[in-house]
N, C-alpha and C. Protein backbone atom coordinates (compact mmCIF):
# COMPACT_ATOMS: atom_id res chain seq x y z
N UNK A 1 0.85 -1.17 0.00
CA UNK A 1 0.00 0.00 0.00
C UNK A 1 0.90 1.24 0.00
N UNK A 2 0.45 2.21 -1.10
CA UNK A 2 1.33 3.37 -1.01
C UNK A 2 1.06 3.96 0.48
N UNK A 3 1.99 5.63 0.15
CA UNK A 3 1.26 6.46 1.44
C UNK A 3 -0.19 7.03 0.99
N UNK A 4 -0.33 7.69 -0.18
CA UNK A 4 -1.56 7.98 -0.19
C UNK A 4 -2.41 7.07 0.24
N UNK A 5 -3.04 6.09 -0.15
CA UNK A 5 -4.14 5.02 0.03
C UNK A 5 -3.44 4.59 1.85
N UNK A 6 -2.79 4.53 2.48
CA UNK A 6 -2.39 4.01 3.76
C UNK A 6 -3.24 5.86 4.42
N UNK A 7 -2.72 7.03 4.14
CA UNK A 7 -3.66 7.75 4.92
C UNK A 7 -4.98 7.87 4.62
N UNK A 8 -5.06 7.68 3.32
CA UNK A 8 -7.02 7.62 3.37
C UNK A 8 -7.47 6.55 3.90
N UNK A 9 -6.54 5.68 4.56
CA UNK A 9 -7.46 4.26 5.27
C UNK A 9 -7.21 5.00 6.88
N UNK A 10 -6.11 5.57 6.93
CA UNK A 10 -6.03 6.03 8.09
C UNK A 10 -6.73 7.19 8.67
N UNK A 11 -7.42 8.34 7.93
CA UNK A 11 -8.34 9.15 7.91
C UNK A 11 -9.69 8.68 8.18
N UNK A 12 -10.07 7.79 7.41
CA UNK A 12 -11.28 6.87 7.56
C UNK A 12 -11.03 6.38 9.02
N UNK A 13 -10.25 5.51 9.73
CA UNK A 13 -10.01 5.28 11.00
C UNK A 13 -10.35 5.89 12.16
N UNK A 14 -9.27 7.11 11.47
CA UNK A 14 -9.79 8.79 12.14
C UNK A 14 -10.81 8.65 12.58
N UNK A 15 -11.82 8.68 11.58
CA UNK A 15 -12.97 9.56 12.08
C UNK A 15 -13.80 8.23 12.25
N UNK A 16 -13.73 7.23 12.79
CA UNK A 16 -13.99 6.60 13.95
C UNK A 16 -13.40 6.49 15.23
N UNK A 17 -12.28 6.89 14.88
CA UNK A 17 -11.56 7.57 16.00
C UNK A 17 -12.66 8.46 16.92
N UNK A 18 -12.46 9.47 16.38
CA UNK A 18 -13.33 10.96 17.26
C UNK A 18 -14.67 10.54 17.14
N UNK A 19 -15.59 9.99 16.17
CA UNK A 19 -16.93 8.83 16.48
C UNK A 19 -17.19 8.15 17.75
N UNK A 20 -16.01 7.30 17.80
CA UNK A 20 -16.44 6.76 19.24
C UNK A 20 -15.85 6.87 20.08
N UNK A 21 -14.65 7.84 20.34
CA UNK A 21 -13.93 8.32 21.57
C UNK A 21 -13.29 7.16 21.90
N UNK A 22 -12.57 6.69 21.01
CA UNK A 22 -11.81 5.23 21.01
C UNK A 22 -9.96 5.95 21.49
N UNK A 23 -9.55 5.84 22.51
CA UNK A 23 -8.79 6.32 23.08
C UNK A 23 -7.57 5.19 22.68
N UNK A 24 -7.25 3.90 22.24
CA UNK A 24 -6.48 2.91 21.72
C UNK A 24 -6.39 2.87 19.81
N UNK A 25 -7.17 3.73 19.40
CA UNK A 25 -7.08 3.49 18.00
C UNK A 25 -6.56 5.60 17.91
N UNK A 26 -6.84 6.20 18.84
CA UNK A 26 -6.09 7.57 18.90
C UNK A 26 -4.66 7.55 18.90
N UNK A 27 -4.10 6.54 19.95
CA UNK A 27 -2.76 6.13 20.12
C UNK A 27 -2.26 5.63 18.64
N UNK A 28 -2.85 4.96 18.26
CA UNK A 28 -2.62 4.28 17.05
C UNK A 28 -1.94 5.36 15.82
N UNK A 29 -3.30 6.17 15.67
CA UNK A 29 -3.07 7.19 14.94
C UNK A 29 -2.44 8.74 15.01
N UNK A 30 -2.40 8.85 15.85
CA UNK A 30 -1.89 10.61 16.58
C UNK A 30 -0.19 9.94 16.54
N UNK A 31 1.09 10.96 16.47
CA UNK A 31 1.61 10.78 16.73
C UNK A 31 1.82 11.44 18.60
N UNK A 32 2.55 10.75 19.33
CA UNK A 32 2.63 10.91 20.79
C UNK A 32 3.20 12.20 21.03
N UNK A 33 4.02 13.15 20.09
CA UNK A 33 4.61 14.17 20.26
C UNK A 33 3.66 15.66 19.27
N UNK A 34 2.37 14.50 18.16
CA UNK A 34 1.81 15.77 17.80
C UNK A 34 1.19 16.88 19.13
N UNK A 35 1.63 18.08 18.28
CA UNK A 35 0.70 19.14 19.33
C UNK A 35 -0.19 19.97 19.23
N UNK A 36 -1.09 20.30 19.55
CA UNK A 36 -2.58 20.42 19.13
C UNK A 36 -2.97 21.75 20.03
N UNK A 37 -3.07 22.93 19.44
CA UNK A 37 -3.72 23.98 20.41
C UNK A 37 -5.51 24.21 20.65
N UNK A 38 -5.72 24.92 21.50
CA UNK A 38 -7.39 24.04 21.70
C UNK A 38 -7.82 25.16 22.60
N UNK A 39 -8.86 25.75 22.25
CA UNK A 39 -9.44 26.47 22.92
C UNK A 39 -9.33 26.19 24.52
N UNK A 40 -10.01 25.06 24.69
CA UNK A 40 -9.99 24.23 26.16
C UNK A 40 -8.24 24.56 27.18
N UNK A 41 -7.86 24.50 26.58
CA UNK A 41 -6.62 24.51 26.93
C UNK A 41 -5.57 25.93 26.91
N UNK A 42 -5.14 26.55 27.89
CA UNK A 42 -4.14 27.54 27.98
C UNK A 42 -2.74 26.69 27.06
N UNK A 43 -2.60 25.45 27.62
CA UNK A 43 -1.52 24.99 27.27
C UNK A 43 -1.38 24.13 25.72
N UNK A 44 -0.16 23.85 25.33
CA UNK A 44 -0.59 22.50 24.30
C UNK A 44 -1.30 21.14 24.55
N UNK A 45 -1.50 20.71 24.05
CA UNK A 45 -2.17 19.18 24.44
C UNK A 45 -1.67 18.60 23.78
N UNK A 46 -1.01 17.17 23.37
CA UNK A 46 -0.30 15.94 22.81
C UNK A 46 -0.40 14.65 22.62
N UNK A 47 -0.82 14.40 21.86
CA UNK A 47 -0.92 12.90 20.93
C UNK A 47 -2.18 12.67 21.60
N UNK A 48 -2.38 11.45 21.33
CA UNK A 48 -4.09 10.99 20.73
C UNK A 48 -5.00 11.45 22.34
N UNK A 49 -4.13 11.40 23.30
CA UNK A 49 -5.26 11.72 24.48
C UNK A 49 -5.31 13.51 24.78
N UNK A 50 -4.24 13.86 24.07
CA UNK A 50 -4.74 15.20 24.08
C UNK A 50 -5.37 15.71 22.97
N UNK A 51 -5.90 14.83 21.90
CA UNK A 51 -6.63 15.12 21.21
C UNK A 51 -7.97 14.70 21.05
N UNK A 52 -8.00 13.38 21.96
CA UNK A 52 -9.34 13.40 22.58
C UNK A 52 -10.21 13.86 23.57
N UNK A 53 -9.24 14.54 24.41
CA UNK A 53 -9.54 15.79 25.13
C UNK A 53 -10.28 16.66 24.39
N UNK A 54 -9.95 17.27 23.45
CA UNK A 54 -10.87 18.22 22.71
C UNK A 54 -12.38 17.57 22.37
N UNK A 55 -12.15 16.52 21.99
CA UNK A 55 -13.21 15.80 21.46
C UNK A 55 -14.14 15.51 23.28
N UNK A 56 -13.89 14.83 24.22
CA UNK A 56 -14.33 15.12 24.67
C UNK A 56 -15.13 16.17 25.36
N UNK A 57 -14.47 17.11 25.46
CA UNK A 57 -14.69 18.66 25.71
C UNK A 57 -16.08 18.88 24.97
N UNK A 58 -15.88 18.42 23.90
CA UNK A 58 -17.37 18.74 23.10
C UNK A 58 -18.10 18.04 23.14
N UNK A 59 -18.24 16.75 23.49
CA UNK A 59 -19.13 15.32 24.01
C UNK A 59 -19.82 16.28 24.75
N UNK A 60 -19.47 16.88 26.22
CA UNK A 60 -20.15 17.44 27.47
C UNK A 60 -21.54 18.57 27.00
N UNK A 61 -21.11 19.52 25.50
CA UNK A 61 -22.37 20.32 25.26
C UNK A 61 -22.69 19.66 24.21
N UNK A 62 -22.60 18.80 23.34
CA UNK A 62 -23.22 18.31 22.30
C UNK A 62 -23.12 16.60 22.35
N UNK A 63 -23.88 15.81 23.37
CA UNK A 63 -23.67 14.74 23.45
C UNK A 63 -23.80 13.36 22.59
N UNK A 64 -24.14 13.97 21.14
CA UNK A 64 -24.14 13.08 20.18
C UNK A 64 -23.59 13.59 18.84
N UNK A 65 -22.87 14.54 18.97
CA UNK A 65 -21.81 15.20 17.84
C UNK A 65 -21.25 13.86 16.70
N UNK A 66 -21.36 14.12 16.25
CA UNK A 66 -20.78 13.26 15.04
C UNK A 66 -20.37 13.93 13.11
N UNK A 67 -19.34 13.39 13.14
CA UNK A 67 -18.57 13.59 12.05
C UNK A 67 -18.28 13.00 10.98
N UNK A 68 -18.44 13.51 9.67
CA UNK A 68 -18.62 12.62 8.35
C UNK A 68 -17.63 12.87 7.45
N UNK A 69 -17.65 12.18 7.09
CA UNK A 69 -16.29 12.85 5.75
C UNK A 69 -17.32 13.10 4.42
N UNK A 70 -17.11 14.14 3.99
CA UNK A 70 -17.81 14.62 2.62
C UNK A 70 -17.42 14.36 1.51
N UNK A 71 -15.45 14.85 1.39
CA UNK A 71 -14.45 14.33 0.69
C UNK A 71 -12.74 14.97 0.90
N UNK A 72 -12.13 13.87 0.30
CA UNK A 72 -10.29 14.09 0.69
C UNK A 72 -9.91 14.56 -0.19
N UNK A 73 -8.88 15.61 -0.08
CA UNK A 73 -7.98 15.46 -1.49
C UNK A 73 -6.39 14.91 -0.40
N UNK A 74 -5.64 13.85 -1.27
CA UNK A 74 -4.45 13.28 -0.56
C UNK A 74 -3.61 13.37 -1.25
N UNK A 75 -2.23 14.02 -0.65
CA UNK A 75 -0.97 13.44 -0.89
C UNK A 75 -0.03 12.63 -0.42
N UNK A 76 1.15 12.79 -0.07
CA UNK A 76 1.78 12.27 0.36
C UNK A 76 2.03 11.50 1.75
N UNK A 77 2.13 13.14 2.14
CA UNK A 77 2.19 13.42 3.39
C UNK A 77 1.09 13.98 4.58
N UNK A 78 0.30 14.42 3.51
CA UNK A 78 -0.82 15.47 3.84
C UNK A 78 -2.06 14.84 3.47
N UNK A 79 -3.65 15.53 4.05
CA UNK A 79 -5.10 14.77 3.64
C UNK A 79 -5.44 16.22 3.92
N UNK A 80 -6.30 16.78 3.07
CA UNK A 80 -7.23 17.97 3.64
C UNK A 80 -9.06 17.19 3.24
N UNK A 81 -9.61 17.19 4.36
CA UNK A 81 -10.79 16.80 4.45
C UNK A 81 -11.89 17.60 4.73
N UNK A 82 -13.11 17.40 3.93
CA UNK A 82 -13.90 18.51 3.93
C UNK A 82 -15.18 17.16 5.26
N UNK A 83 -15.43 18.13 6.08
CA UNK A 83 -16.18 17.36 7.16
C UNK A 83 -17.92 18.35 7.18
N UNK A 84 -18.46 17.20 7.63
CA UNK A 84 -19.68 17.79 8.03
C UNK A 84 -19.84 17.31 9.39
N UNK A 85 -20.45 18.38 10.24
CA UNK A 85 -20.28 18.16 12.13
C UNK A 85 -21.93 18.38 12.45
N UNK A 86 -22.01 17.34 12.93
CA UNK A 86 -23.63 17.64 13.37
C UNK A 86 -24.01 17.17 14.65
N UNK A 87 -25.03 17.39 15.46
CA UNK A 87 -25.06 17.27 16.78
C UNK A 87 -26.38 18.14 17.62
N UNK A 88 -26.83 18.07 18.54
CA UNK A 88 -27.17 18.79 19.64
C UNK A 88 -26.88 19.55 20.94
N UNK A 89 -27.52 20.77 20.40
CA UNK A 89 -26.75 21.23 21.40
C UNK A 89 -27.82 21.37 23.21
N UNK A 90 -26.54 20.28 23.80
CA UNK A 90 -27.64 19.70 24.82
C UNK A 90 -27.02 19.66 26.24
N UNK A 91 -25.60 20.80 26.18
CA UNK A 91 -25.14 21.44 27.06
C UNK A 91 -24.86 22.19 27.52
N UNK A 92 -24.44 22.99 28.29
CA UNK A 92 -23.46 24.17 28.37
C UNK A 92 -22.14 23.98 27.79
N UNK A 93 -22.06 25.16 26.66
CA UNK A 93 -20.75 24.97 25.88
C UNK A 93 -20.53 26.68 25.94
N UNK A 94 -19.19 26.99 26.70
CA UNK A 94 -18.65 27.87 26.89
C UNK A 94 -19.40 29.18 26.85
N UNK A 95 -20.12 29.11 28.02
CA UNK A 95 -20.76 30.26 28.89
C UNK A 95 -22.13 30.16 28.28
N UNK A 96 -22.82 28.99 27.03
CA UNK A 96 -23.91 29.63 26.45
C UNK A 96 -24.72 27.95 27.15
N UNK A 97 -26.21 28.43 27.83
CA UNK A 97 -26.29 27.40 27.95
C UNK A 97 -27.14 26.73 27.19
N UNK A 98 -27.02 24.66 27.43
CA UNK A 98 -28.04 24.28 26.22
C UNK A 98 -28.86 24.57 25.89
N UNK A 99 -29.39 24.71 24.62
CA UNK A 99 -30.50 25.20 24.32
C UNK A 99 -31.16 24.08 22.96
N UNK A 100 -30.66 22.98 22.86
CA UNK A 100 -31.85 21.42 22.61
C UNK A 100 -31.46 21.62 20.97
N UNK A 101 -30.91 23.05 20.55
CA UNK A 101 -31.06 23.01 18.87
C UNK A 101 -29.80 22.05 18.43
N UNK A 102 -30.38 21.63 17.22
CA UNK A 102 -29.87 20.74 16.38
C UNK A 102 -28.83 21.64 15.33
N UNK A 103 -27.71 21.11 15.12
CA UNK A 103 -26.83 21.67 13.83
C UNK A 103 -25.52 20.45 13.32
N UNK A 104 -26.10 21.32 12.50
CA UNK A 104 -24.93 20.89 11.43
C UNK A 104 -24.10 21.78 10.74
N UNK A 105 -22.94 21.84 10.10
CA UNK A 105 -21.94 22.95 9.48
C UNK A 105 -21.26 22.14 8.98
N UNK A 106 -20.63 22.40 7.98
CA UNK A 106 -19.27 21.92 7.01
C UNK A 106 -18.12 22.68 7.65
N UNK A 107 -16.83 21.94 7.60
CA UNK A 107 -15.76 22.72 8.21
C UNK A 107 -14.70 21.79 7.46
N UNK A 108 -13.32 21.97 7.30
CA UNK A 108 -12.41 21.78 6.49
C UNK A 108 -10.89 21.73 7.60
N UNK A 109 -9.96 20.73 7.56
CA UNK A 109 -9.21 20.29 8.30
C UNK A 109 -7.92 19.53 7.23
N UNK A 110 -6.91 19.93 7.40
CA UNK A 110 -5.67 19.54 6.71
C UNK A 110 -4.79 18.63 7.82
N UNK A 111 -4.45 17.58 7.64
CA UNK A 111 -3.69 16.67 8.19
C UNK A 111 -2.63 16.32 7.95
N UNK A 112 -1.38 16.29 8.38
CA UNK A 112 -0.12 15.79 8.44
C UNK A 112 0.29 14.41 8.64
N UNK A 113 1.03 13.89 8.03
CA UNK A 113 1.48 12.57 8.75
C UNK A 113 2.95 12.45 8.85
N UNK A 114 3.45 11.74 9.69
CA UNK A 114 5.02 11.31 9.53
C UNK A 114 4.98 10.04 8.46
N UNK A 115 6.55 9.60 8.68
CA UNK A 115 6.53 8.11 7.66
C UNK A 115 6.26 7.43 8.05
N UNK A 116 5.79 7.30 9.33
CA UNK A 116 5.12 5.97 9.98
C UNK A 116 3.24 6.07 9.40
N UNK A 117 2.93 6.82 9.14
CA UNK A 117 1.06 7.60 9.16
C UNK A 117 0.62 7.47 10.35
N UNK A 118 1.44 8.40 11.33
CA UNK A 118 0.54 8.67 12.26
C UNK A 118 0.66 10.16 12.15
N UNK A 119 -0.72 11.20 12.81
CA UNK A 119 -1.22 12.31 12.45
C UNK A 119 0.00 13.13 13.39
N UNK A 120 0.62 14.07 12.91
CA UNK A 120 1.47 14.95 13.38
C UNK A 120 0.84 16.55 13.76
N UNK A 121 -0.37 17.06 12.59
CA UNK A 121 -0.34 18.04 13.08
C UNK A 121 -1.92 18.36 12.29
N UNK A 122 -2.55 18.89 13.20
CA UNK A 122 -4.13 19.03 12.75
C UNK A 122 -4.16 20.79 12.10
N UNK A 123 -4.71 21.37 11.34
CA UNK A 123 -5.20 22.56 10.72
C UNK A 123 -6.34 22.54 10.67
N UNK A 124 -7.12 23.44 11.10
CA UNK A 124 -8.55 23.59 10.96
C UNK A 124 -8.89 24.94 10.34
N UNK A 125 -9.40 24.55 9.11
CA UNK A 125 -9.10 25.67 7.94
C UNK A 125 -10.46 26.82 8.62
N UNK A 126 -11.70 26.26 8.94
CA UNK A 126 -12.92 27.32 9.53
C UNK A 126 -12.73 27.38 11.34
N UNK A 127 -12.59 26.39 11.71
CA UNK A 127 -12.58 26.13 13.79
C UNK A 127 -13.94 26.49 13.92
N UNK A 128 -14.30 26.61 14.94
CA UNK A 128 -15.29 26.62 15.46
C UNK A 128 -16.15 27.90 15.00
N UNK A 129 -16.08 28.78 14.25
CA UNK A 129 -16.89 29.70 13.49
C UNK A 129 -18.36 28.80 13.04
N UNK A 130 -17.68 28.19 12.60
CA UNK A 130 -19.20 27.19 12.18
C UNK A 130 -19.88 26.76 12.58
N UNK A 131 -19.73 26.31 13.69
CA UNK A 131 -20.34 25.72 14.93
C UNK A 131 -21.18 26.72 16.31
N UNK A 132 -20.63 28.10 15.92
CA UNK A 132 -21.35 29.67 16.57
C UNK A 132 -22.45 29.67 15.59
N UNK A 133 -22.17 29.76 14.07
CA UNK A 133 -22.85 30.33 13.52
C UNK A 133 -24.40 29.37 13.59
N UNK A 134 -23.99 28.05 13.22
CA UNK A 134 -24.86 27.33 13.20
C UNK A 134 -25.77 27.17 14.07
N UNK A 135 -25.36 27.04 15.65
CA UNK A 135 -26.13 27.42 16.59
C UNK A 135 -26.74 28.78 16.86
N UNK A 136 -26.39 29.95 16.30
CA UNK A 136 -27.20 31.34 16.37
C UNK A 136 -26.17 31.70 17.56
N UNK A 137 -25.23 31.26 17.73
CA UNK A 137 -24.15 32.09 18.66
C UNK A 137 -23.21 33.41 18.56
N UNK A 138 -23.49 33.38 17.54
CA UNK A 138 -22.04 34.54 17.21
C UNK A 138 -22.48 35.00 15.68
């Protein structure tokens, strides 16, 4: 298997990864030294449990969030994936409280890998803009 086709199997993984908060298939895929900045966090956060940290973080106001892949473009080294995020919002998520509405948004994320394909470094081309707007937040 080349690298391309090894990260689009590994992208696909991914996002059962952050699907089911699978904290052994994060390890798998994150590298242990990627570093990930995060609202949640003053500090960095690192490899797959600090990147399920985020993901958790958002479990707590949207307890059935879920993530689709729309489509990849892949190279080598790199995957930029166009995602669709949908969910309820059925918590308190940073000062606003639940309020039961339903959303969805498209958002766009570029991925890194080393030569092993594990994820080195996440880009989130929109962040959470989409996820204000969609809910009537911002």
């Amino acid at each position: 298997m080349n690298k391309i086709e090894r990260n689009k199997k590994n992208i696909e993984r991914f996002k059962e990864c952050i699907n089911s908060n699978d904290k052994i298939l994060a390890e798998e895929l994150i590298d242990a030294k990627a570093e990930f900045a995060s609202l949640i966090s003053e500090e960095k956060l690192f490899g797959g449990a600090g990147y399920l940290s985020v993901v958790e973080f958002m479990r707590k106001s949207f307890s059935d969030i879920h993530w689709e892949i729309v489509d990849t473009v892949t190279e080598e080294n790199k995957i930029a994936v166009s995602w669709i995020c949908s969910g309820t919002h059925d918590g308190d998520f940073m000062n606003f409280p639940a309020s039961g509405k339903k959303f969805s948004f498209s958002c766009m994320n570029f991925y890194y890998f080393n030569e092993d394909g594990k994820i080195i470094k996440d880009v989130a081309a929109q962040g959470m803009i989409g996820l204000f707007q969609s809910l009537g937040l911002g």
